[in-house]
N, C-alpha and C. Protein backbone atom coordinates (compact mmCIF):
# COMPACT_ATOMS: atom_id res chain seq x y z
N UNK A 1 0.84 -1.18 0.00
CA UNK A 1 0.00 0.00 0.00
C UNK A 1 0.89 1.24 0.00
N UNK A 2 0.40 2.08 -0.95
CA UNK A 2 1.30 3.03 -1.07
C UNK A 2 1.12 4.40 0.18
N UNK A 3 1.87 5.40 0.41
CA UNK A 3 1.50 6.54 1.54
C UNK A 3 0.97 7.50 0.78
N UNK A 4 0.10 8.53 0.70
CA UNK A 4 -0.24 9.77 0.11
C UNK A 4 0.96 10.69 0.65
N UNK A 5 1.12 11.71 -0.15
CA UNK A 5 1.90 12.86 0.33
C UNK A 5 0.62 14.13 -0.11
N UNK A 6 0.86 15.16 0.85
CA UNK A 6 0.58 16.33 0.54
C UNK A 6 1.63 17.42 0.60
N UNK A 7 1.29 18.20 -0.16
CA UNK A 7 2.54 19.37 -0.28
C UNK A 7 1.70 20.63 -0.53
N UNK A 8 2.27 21.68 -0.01
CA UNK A 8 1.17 23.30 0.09
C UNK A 8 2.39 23.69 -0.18
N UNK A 9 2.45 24.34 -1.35
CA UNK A 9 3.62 25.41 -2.05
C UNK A 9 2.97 26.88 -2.04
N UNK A 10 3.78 27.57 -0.68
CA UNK A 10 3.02 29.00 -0.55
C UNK A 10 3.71 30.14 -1.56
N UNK A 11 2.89 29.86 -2.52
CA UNK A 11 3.79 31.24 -3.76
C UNK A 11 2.53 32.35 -4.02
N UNK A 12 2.85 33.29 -3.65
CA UNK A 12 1.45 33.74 -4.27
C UNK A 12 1.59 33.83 -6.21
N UNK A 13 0.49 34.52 -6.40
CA UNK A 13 0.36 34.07 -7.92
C UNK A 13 1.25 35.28 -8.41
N UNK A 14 1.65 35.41 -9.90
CA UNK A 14 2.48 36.78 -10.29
C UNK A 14 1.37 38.05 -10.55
N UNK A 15 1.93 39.16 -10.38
CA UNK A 15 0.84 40.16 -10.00
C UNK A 15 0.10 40.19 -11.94
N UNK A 16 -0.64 40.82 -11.54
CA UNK A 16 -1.73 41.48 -13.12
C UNK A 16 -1.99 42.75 -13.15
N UNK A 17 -2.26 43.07 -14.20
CA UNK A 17 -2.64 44.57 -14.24
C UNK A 17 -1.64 45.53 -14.63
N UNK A 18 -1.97 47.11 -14.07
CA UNK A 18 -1.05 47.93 -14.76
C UNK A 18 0.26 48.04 -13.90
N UNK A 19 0.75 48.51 -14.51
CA UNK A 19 2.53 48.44 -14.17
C UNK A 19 2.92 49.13 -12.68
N UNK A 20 3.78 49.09 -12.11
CA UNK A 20 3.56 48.77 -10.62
C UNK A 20 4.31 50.64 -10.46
N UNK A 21 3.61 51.22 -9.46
CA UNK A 21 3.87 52.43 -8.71
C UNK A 21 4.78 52.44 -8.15
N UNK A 22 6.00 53.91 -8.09
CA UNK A 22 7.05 54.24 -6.94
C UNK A 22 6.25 54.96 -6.09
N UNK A 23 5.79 54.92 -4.93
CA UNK A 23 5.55 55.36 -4.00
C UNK A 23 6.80 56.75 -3.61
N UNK A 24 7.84 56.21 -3.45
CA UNK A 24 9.14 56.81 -2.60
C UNK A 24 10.43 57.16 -4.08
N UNK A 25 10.69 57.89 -3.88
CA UNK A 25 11.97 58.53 -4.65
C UNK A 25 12.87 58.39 -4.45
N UNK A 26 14.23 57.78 -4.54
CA UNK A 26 15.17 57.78 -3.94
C UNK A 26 16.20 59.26 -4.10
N UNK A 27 16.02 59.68 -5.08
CA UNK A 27 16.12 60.79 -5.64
C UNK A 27 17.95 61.11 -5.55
N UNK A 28 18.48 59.89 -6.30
CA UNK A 28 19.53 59.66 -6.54
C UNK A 28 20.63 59.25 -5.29
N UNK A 29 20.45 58.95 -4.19
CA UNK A 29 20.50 58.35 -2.69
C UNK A 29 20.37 56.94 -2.87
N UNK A 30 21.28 56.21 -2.03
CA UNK A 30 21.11 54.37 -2.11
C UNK A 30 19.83 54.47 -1.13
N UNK A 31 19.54 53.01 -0.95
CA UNK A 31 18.18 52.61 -0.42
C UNK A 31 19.05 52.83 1.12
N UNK A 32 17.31 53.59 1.59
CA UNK A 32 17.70 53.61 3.22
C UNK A 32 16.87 52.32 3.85
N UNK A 33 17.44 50.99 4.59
CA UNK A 33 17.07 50.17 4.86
C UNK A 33 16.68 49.79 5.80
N UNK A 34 15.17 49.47 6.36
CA UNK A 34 14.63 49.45 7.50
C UNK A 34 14.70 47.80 8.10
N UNK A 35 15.15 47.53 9.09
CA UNK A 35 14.81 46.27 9.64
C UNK A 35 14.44 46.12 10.91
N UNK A 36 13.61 45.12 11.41
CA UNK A 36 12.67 44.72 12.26
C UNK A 36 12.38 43.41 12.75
N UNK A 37 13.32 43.50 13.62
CA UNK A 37 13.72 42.14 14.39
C UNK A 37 12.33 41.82 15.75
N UNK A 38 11.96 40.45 15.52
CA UNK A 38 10.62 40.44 16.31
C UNK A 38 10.83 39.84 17.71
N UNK A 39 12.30 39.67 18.26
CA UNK A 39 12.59 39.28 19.65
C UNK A 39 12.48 37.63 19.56
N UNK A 40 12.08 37.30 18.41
CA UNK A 40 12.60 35.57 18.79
C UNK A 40 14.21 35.50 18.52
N UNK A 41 14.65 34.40 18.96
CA UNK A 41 15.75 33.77 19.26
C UNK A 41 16.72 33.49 17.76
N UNK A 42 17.80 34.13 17.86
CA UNK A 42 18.50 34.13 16.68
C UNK A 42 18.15 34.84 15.11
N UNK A 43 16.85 35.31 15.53
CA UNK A 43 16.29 36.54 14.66
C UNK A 43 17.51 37.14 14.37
N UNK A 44 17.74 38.15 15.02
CA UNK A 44 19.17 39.08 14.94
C UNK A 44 20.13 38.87 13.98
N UNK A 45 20.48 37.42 14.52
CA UNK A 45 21.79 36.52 13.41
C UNK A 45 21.39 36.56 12.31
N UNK A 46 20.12 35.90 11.63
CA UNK A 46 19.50 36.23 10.07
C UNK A 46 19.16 37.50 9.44
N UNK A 47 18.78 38.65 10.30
CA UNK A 47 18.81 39.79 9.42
C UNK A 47 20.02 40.29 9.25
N UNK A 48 21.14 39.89 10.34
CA UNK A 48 22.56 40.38 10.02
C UNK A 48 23.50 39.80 8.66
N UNK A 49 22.53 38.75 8.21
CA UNK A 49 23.10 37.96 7.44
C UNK A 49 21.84 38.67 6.33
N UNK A 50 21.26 39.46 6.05
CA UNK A 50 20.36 39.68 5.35
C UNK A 50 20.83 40.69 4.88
N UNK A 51 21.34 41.54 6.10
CA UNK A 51 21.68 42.86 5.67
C UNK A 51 22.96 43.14 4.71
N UNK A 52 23.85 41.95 5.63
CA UNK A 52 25.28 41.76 4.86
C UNK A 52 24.76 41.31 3.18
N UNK A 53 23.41 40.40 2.52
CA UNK A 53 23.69 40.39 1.64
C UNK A 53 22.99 41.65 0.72
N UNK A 54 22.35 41.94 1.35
CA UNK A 54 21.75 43.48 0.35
C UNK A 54 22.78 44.47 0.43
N UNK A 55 23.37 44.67 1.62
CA UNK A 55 24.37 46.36 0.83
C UNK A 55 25.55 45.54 0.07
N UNK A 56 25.63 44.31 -0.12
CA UNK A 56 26.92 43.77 -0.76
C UNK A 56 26.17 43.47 -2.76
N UNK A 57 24.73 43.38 -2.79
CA UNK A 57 24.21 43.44 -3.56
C UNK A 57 23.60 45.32 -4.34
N UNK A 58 23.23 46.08 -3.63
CA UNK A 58 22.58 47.19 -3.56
C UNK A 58 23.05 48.89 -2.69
N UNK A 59 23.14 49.71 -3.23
CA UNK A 59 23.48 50.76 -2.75
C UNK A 59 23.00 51.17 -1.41
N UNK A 60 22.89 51.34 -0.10
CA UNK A 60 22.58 51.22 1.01
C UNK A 60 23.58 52.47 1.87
N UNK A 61 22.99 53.28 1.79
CA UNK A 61 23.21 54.30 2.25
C UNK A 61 22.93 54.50 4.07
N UNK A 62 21.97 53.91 4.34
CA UNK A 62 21.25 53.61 6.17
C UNK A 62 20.99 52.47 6.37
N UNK A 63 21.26 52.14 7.56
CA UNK A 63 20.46 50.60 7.98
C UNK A 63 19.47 51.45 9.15
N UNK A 64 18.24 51.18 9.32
CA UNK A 64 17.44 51.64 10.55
C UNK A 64 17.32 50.24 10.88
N UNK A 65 17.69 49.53 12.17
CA UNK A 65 17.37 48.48 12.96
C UNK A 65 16.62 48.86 14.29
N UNK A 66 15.55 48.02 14.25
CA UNK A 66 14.90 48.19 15.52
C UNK A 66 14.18 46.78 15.93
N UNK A 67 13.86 46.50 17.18
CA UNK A 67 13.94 45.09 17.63
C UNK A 67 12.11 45.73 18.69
N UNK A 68 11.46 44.56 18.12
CA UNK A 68 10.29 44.27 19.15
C UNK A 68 10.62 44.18 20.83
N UNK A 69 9.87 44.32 21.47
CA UNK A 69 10.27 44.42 23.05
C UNK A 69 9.48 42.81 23.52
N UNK A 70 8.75 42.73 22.15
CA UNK A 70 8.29 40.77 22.88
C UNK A 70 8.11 40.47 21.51
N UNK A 71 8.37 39.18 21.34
CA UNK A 71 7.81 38.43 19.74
C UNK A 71 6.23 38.11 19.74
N UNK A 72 5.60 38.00 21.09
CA UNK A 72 4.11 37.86 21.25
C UNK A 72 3.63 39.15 20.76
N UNK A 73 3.78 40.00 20.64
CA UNK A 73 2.92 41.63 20.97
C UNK A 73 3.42 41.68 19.28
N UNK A 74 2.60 42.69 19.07
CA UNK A 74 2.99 43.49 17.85
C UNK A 74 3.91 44.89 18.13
N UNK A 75 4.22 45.33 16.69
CA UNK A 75 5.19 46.67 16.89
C UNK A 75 4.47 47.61 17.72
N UNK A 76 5.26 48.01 18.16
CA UNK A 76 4.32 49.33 18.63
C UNK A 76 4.50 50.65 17.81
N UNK A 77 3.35 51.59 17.86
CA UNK A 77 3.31 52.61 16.66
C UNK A 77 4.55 53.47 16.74
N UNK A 78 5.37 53.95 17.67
CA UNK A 78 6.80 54.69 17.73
C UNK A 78 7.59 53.39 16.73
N UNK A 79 8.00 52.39 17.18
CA UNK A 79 8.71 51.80 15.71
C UNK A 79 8.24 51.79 14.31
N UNK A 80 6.82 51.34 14.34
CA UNK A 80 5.99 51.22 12.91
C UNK A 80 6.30 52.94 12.24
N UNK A 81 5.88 53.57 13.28
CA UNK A 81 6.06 54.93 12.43
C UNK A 81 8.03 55.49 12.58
N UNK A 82 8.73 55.21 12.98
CA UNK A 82 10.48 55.08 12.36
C UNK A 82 10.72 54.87 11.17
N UNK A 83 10.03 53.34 11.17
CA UNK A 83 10.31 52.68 10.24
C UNK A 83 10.24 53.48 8.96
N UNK A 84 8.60 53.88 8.99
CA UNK A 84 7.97 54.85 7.90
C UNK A 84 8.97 55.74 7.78
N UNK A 85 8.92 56.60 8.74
CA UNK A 85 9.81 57.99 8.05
C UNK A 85 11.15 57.95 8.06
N UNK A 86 12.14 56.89 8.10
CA UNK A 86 12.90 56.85 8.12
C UNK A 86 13.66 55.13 6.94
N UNK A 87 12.87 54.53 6.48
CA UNK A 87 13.67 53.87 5.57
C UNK A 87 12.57 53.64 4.12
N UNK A 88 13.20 53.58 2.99
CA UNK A 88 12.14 53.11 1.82
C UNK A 88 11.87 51.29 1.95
N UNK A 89 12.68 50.78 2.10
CA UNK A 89 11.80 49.34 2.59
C UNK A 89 12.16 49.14 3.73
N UNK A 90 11.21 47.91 4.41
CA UNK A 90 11.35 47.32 5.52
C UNK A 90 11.71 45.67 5.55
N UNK A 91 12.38 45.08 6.35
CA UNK A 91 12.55 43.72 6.03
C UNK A 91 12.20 42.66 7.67
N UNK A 92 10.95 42.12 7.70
CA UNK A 92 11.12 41.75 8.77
C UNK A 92 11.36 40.05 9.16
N UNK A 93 11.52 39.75 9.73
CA UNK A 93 12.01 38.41 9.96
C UNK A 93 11.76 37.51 11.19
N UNK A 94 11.62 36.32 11.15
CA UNK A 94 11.74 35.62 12.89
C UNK A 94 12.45 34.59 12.74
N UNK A 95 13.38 34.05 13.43
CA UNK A 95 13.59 32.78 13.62
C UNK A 95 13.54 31.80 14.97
N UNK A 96 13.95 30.67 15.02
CA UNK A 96 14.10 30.03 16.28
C UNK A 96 15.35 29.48 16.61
């Protein structure tokens, strides 16, 4: 008797429609880079390894790092709003 397998491949689908908006300008400035560490365990270690590969890939002018005060809770609005006025993307991450 054979076993079934199941497999869930989370991709979302490729986008449609019209051609995608700049929100933010860099206005000849490398990317200012926001990251957001959620207080689990060894989090830290992977965005440091995240970060090392984007400014080694990409012009990176800022790193804004800021770290959750619990991985249970959500951001609180003083980081969420940093983040905002202070980097064009954000990268957030968890590990264990």
């Amino acid at each position: 008797m054979s076993e079934a397998s199941m497999w869930i491949i989370p991709e979302a689908p490729a986008p449609t429609g019209g051609a995608l908006q700049r929100e933010r300008q860099s206005e000849g400035r490398g990317l200012r880079l926001g990251v957001l560490d959620n207080a689990k365990s060894n989090a830290d270690h992977l965005l440091a390894m995240i970060i090392e590969g984007v400014q080694a890939t990409l012009p990176v002018t800022s790193v804004v790092r800021l770290r959750k005060p619990s991985s249970a809770a959500g951001a609180e609005r003083e980081i969420l709003d940093e983040l905002a006025e202070n980097a064009d993307c954000v990268i957030s991450a968890m590990a264990d």
